[in-house]
C-alpha atoms as a PDB file:
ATOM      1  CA  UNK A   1      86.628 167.894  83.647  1.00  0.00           C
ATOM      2  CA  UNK A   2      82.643 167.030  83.526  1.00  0.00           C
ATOM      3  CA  UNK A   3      81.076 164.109  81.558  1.00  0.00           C
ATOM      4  CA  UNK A   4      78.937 165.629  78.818  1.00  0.00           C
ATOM      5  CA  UNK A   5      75.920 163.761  77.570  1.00  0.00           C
ATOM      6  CA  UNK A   6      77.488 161.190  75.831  1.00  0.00           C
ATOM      7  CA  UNK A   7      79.976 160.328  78.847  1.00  0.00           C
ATOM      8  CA  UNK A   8      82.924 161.977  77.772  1.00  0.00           C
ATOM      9  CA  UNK A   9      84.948 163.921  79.546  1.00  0.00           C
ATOM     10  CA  UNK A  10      84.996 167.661  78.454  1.00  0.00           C
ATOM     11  CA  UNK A  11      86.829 170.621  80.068  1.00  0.00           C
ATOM     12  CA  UNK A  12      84.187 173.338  81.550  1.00  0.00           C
ATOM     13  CA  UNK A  13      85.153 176.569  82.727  1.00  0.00           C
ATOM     14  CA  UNK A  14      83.327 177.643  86.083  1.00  0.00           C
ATOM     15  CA  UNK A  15      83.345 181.434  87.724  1.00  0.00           C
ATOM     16  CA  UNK A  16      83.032 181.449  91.420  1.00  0.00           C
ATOM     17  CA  UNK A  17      82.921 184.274  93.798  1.00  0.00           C
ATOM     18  CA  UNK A  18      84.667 184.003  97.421  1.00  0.00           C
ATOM     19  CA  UNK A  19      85.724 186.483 100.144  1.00  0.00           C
ATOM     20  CA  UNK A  20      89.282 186.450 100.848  1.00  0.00           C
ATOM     21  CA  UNK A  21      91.821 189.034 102.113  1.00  0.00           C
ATOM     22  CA  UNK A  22      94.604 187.292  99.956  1.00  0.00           C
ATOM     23  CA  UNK A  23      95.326 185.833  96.394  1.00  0.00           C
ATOM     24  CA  UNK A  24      96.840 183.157  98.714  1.00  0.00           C
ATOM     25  CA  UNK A  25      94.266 182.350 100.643  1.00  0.00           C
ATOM     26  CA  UNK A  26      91.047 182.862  97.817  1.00  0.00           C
ATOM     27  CA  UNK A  27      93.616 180.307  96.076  1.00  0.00           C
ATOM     28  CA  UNK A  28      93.349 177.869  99.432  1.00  0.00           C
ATOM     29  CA  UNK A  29      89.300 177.991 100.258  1.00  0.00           C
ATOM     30  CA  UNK A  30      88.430 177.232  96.551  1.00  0.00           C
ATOM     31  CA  UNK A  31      90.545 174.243  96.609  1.00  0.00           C
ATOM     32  CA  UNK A  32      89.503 173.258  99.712  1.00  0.00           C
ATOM     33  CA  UNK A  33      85.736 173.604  98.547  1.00  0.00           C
ATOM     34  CA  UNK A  34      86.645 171.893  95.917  1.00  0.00           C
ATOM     35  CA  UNK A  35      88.039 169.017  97.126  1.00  0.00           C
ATOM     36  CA  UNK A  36      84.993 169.042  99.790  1.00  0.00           C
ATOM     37  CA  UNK A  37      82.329 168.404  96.573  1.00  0.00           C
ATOM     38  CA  UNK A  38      84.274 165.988  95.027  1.00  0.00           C
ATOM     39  CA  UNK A  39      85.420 168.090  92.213  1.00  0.00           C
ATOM     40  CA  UNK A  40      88.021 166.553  90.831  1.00  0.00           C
ATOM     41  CA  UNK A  41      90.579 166.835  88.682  1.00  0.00           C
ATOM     42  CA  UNK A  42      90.387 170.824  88.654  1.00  0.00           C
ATOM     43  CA  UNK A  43      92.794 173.932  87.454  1.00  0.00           C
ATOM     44  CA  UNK A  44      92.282 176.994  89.199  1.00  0.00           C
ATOM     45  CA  UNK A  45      93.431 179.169  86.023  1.00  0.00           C
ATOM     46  CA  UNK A  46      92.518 182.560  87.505  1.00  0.00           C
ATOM     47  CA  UNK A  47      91.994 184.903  90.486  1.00  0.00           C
ATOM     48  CA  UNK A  48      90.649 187.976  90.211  1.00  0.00           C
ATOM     49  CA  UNK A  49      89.984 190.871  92.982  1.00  0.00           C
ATOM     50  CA  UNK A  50      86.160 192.349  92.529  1.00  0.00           C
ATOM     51  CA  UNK A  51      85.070 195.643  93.796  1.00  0.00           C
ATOM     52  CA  UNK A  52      81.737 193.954  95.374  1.00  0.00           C
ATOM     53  CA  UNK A  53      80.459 196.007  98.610  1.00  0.00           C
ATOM     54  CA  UNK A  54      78.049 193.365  99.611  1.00  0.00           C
ATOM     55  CA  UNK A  55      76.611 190.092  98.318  1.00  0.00           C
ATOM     56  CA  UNK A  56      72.637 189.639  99.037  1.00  0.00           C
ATOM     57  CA  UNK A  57      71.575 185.570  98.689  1.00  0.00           C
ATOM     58  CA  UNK A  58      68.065 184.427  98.677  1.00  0.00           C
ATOM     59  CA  UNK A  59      67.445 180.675  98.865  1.00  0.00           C
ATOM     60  CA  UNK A  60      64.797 180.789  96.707  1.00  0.00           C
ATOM     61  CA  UNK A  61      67.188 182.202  93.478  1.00  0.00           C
ATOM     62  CA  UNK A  62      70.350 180.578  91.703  1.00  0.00           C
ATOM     63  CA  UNK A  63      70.846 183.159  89.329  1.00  0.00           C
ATOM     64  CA  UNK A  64      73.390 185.954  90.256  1.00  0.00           C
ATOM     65  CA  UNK A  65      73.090 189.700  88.981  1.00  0.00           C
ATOM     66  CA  UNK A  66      76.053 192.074  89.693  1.00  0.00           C
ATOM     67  CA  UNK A  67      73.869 195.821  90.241  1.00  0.00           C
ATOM     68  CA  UNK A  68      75.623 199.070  90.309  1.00  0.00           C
ATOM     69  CA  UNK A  69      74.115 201.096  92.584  1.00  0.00           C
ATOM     70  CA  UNK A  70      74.855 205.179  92.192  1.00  0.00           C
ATOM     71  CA  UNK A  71      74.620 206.976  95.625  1.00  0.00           C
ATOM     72  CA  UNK A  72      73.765 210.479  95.818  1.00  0.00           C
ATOM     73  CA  UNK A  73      75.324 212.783  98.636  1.00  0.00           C
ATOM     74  CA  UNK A  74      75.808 216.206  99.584  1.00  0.00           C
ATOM     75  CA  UNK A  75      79.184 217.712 100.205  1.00  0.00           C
ATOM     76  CA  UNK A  76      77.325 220.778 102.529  1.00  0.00           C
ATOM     77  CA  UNK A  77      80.614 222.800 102.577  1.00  0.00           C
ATOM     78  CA  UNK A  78      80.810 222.906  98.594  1.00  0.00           C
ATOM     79  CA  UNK A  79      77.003 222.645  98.461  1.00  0.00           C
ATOM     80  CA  UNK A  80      77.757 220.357  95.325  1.00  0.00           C
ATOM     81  CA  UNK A  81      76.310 216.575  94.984  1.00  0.00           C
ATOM     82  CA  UNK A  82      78.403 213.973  95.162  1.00  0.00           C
ATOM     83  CA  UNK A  83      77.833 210.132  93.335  1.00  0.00           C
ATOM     84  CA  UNK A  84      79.501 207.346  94.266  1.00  0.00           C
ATOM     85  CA  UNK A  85      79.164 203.769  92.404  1.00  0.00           C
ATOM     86  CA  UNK A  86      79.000 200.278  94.815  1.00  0.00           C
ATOM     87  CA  UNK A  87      78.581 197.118  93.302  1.00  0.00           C
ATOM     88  CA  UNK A  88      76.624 194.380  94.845  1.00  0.00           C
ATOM     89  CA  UNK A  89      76.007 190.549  93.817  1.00  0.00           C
ATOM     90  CA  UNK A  90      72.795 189.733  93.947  1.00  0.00           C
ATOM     91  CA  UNK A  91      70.813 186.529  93.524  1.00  0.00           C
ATOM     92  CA  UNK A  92      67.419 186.790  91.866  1.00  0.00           C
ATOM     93  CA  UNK A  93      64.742 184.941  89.595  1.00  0.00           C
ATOM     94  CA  UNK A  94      64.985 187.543  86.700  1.00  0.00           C
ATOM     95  CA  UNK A  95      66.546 191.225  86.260  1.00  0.00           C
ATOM     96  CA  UNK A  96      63.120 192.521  87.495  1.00  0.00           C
ATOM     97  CA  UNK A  97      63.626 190.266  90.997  1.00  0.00           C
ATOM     98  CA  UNK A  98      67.085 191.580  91.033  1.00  0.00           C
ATOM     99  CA  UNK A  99      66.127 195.303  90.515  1.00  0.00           C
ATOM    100  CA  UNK A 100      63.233 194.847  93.652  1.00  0.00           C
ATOM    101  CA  UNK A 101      65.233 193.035  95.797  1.00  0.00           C
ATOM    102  CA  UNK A 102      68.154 195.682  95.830  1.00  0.00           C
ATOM    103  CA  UNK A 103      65.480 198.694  96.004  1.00  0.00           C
ATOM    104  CA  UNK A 104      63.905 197.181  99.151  1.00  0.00           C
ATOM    105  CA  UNK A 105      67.603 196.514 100.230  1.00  0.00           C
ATOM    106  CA  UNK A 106      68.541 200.148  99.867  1.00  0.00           C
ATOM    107  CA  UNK A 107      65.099 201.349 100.541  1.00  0.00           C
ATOM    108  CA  UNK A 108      65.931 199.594 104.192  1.00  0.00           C
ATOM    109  CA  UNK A 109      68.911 201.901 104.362  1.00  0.00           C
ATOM    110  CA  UNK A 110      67.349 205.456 103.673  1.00  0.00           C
ATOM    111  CA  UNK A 111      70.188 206.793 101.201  1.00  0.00           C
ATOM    112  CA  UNK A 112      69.520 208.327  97.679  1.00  0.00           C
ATOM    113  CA  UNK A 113      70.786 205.985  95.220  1.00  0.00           C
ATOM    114  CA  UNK A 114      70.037 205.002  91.623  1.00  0.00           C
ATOM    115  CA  UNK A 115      70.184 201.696  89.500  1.00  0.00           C
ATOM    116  CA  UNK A 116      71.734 202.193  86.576  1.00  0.00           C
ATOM    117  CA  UNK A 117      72.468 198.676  85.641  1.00  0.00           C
ATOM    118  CA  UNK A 118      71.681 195.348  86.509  1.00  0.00           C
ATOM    119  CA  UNK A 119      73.587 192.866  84.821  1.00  0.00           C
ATOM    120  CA  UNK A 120      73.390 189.210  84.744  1.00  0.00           C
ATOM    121  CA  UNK A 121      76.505 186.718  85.655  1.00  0.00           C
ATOM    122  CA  UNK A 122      77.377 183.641  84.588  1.00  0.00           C
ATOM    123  CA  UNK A 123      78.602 182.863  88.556  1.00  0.00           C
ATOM    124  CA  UNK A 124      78.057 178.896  89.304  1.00  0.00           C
ATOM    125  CA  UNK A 125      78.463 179.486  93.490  1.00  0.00           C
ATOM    126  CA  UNK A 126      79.262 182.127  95.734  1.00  0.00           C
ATOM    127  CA  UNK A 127      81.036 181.171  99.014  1.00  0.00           C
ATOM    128  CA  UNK A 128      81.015 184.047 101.920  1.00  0.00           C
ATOM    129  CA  UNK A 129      83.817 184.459 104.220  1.00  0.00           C
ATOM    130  CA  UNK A 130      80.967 183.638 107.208  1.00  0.00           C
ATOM    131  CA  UNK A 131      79.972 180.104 105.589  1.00  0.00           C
ATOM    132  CA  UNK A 132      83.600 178.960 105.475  1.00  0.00           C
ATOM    133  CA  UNK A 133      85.455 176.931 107.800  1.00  0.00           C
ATOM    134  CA  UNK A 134      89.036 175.912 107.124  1.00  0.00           C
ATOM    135  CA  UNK A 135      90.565 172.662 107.277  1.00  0.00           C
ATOM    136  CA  UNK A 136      92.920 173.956 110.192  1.00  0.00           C
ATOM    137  CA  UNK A 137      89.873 175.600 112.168  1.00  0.00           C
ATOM    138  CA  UNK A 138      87.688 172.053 111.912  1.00  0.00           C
ATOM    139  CA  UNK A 139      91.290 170.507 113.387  1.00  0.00           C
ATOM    140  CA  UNK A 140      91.330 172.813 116.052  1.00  0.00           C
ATOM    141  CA  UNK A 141      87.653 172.525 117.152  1.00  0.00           C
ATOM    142  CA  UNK A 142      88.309 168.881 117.220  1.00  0.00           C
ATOM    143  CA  UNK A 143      91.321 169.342 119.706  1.00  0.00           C
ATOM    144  CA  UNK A 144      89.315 171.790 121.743  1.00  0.00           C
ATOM    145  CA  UNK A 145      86.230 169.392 121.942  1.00  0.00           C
ATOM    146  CA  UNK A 146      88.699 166.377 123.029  1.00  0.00           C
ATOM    147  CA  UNK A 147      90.069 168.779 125.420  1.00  0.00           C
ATOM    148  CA  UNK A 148      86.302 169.472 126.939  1.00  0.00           C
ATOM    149  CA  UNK A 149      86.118 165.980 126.941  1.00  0.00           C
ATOM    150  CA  UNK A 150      88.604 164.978 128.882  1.00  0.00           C
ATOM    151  CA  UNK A 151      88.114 167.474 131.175  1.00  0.00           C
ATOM    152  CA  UNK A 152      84.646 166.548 131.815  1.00  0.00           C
ATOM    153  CA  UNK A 153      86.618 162.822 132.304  1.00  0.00           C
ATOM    154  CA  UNK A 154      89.337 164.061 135.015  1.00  0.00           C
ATOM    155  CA  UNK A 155      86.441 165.986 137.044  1.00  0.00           C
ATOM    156  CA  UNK A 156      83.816 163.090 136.926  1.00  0.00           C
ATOM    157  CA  UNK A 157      86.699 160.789 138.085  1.00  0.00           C
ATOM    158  CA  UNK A 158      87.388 163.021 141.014  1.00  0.00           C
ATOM    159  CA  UNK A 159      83.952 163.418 142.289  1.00  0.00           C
END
């Protein structure tokens, strides 16, 4: 629920995108996130598994694109060429910003690829695997820094 403009309470539907290994555990981090902004009350109403290879942030952007990128190889043996589709999440000022920032991506990667679509989503955050800490790993650094510190305690009192 969100106040509109008039201060009532309205139901809004958000998309997020998350890394997670599990339904379980994409379930846990978003309402752990959640609860971390202050977003309350919320309904996590569904989970679904992407086929994103990569997701490419810039700062700068808050506008996501999801780009299908065609990859062109040769199968030597057959002597046929082979194309493979990868999708990857990137965010961007405009399709144009989207489109240059992925060829300059995959320009750094020297493969023959195509773009044949970029296509713009309606994605409010994106939350990578690497920018995530759980609840239980924040506990344990705790326990490990009280640890340190009373080791540092036990050898200054024995000096």
């Amino acid at each position: 629920m969100k106040p509109d403009s008039e201060g009532s309470d309205v139901k809004k539907t958000e998309q997020f995108v998350l890394d997670a290994y599990t339904y379980t555990e994409a379930e846990t981090r978003m309402v752990e996130v959640l609860e971390a902004e202050g977003i309350r009350p919320f309904e996590i109403t569904q989970i679904t598994k992407t086929n994103l290879i990569e997701v490419i942030r810039f700062a700068e952007c808050d506008k996501w694109f999801r780009v299908k990128i065609a990859l062109t190889t040769v199968d030597e043996s057959k002597g046929v060429e082979k194309e493979a589709n990868q999708y990857l999440l990137v965010s961007a000022a405009d399709v144009r910003d989207a489109f240059d920032k992925v060829a300059t991506h995959m320009n750094a990667v020297h493969v023959g690829y195509l773009i044949p679509s970029i296509v713009y989503q309606k994605i409010s955050e994106v939350f990578p695997l690497e920018e995530w800490t759980p609840v239980t790993q924040s506990v344990l650094n705790e326990e490990a820094s009280e640890i340190d510190e009373t080791s540092d305690e036990l050898s200054l009192n024995q000096s």
